[in-house]
Protein backbone atom coordinates (compact mmCIF):
# COMPACT_ATOMS: atom_id res chain seq x y z
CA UNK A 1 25.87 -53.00 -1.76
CA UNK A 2 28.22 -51.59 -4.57
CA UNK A 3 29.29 -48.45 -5.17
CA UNK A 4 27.19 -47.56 -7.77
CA UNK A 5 23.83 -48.45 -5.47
CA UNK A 6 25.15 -46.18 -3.01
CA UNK A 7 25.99 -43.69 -5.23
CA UNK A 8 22.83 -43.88 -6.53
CA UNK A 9 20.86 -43.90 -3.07
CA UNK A 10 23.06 -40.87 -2.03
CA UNK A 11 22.32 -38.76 -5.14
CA UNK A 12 18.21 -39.78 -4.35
CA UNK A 13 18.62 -38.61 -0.95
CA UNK A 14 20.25 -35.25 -1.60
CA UNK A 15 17.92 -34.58 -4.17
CA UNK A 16 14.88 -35.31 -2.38
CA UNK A 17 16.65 -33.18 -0.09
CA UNK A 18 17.03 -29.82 -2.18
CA UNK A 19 13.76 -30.31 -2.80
CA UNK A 20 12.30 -30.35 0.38
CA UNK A 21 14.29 -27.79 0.82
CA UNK A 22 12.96 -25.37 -2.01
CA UNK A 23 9.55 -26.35 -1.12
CA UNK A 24 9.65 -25.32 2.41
CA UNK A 25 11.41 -21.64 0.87
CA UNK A 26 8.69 -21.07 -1.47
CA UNK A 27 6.12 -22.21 1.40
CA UNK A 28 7.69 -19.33 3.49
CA UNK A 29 8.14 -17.09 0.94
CA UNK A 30 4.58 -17.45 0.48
CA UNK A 31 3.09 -17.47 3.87
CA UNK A 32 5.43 -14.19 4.41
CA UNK A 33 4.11 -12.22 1.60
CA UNK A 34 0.39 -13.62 2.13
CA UNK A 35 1.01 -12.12 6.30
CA UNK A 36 3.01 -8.67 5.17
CA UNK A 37 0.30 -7.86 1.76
CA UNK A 38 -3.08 -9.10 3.32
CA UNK A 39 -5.80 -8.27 1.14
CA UNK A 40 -3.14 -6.81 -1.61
CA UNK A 41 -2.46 -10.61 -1.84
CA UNK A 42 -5.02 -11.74 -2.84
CA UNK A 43 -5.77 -8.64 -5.17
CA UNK A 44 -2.35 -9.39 -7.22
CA UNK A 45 -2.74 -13.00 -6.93
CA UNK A 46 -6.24 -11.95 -8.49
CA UNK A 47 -4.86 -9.57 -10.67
CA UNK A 48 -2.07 -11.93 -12.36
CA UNK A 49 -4.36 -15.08 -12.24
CA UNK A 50 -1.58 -17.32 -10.11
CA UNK A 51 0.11 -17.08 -6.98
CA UNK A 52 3.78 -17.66 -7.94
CA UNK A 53 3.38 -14.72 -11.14
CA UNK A 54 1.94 -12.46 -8.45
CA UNK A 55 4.04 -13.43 -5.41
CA UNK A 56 7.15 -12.28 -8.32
CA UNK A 57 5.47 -9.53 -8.70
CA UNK A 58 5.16 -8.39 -4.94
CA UNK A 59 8.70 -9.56 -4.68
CA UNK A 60 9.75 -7.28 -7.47
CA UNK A 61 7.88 -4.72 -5.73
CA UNK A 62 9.65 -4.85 -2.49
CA UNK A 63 13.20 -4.46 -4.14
CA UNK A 64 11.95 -1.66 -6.02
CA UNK A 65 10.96 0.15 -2.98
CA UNK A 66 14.28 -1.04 -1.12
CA UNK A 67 15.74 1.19 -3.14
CA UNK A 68 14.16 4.38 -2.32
CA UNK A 69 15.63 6.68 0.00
CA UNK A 70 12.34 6.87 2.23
CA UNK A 71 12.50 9.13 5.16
CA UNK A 72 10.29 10.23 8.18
CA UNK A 73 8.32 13.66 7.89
CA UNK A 74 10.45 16.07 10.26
CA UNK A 75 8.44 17.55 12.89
CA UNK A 76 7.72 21.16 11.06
CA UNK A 77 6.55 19.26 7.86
CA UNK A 78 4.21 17.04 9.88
CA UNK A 79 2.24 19.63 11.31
CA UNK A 80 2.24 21.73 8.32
CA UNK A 81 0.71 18.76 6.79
CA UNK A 82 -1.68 18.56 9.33
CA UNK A 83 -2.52 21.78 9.54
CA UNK A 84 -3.50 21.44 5.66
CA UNK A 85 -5.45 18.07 6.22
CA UNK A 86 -7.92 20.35 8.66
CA UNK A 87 -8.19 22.97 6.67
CA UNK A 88 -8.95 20.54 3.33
CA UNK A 89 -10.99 18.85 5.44
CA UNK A 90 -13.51 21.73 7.00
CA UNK A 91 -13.64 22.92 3.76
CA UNK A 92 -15.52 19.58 2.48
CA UNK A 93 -18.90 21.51 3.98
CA UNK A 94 -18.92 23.65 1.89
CA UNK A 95 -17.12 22.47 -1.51
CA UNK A 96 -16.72 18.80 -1.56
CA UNK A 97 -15.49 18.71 -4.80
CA UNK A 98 -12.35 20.74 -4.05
CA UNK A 99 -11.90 19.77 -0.46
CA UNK A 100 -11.92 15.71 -2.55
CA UNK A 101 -9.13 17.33 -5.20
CA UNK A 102 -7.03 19.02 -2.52
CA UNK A 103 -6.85 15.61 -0.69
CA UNK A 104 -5.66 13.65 -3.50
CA UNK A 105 -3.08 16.59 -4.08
CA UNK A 106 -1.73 16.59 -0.45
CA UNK A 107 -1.63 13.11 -0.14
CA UNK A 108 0.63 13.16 -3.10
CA UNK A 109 2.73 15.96 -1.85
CA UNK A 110 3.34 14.13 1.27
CA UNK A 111 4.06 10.77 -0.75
CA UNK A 112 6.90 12.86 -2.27
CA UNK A 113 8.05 14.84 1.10
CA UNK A 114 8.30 11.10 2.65
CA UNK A 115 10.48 10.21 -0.86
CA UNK A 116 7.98 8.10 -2.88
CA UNK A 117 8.97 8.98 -6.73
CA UNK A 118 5.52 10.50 -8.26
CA UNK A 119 5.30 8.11 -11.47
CA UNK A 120 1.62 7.25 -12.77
CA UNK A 121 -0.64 6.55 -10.49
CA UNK A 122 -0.51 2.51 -10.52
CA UNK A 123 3.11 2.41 -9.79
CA UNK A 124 2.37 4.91 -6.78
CA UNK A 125 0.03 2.65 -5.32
CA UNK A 126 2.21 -0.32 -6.11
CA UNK A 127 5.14 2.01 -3.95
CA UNK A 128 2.81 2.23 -1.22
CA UNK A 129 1.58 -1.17 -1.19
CA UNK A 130 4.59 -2.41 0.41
CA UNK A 131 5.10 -0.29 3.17
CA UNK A 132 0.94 0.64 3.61
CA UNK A 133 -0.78 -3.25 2.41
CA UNK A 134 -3.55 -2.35 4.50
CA UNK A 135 -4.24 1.34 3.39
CA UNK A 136 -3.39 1.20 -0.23
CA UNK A 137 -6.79 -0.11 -1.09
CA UNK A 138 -8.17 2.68 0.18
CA UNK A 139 -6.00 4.91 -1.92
CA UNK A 140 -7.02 3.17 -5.07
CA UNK A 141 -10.88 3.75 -4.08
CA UNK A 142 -10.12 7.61 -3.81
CA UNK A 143 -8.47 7.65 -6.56
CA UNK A 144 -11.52 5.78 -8.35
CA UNK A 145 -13.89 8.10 -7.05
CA UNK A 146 -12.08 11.55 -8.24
CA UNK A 147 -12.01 9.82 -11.69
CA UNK A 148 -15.49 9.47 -11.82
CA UNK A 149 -16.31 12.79 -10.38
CA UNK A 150 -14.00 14.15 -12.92
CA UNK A 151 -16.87 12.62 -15.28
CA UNK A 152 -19.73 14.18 -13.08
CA UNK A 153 -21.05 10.32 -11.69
CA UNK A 154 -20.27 10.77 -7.97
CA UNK A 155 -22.60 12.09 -5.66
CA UNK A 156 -21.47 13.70 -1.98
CA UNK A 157 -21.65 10.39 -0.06
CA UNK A 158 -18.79 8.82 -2.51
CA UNK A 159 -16.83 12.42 -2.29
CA UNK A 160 -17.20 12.05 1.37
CA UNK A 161 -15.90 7.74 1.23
CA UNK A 162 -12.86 9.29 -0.90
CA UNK A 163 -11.81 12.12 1.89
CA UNK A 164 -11.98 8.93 4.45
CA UNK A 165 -10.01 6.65 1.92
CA UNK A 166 -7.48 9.51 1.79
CA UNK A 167 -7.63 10.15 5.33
CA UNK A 168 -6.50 6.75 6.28
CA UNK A 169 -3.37 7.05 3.87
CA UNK A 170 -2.39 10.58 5.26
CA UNK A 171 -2.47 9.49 8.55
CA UNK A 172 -0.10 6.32 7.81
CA UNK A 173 2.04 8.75 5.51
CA UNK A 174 2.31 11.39 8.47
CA UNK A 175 3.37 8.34 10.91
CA UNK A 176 1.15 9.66 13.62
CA UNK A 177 0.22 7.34 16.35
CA UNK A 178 -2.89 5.94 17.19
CA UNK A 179 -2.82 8.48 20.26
CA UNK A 180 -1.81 11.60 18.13
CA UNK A 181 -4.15 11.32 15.07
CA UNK A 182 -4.48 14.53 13.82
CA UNK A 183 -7.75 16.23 14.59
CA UNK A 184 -9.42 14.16 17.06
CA UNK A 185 -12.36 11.86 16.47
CA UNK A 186 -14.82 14.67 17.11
CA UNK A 187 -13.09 16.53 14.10
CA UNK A 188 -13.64 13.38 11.69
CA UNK A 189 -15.96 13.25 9.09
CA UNK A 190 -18.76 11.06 9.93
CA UNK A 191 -17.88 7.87 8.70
């Protein structure tokens, strides 16, 4: 064999090398953001109409938020918080439609007490999607439903889906445990 062949055969290798190689990153890559995003995934993937344009997307997302000086609530805010949530939520009886507009408003208010910046409401949700994939969802339906009860078409039973949409974001924003949920099952609205 000459020098050249070798050469050749060498340069083959390596390449076929790197390339393994970048297939088995973007494979990861992949199979990480597909594992950390779950369902908000599949709704960018969706969304952007391929997986690498989304999975850039989600990427972009995460350095965004890396940059964020996000903090835990401090004991006193937390159960001020709380304390709100019960009240906001008892008074859902009575006035839905304000007990559904003071959720939205003090899940935003925590959202900035945690250090989320309060741009429009897609890049919020976008914010939250990285460190809430499973809950942010959730926080898009609420937000869906005050819009169209801003436009009088929801009825009680989608005001009452929105407070438990919201409820499931508070709870992740307050960093409660399972164990310390605030108000206790029995003080829930019926799901």
């Amino acid at each position: 064999m000459d020098n050249t062949t070798l050469i050749i055969i060498v340069a083959v290798v390596a390449a076929l090398f790197i390339v393994a190689a970048i297939v088995i990153t973007r494979r990861r890559r992949s199979e990480h953001l597909k594992q950390h995003f779950g369902p908000e995934y599949d709704r960018t993937v969706q969304q952007h109409g391929d997986a690498r344009h989304a999975e850039a997307v989600l990427i972009d997302r995460e350095k965004r938020v890396e940059k964020f000086s996000l903090r835990p609530l401090n004991p006193v805010d937390r159960e001020r918080y709380a304390t709100e949530w019960a009240t906001v939520q008892r008074r859902f009886v009575d006035d839905p439609s304000t007990a559904v507009t003071q959720a939205d408003k003090l899940v935003t208010n925590v959202m900035a007490a945690r250090g989320y910046p309060m741009a429009d409401f897609e890049q919020r949700a976008a914010d939250i999607s990285v460190s809430y994939p499973t809950v942010v969802q959730n926080y898009r339906s609420a937000r869906e439903v005050t819009l169209r009860h801003a436009s009088g078409e929801s009825s009680t039973e989608d005001l009452r889906q929105a407070m438990v949409y919201f409820r499931s974001l508070f709870d992740e924003l307050l960093d409660t445990s399972k164990s310390q949920k605030i108000g206790a099952s029995h003080d829930r609205l019926a799901s």
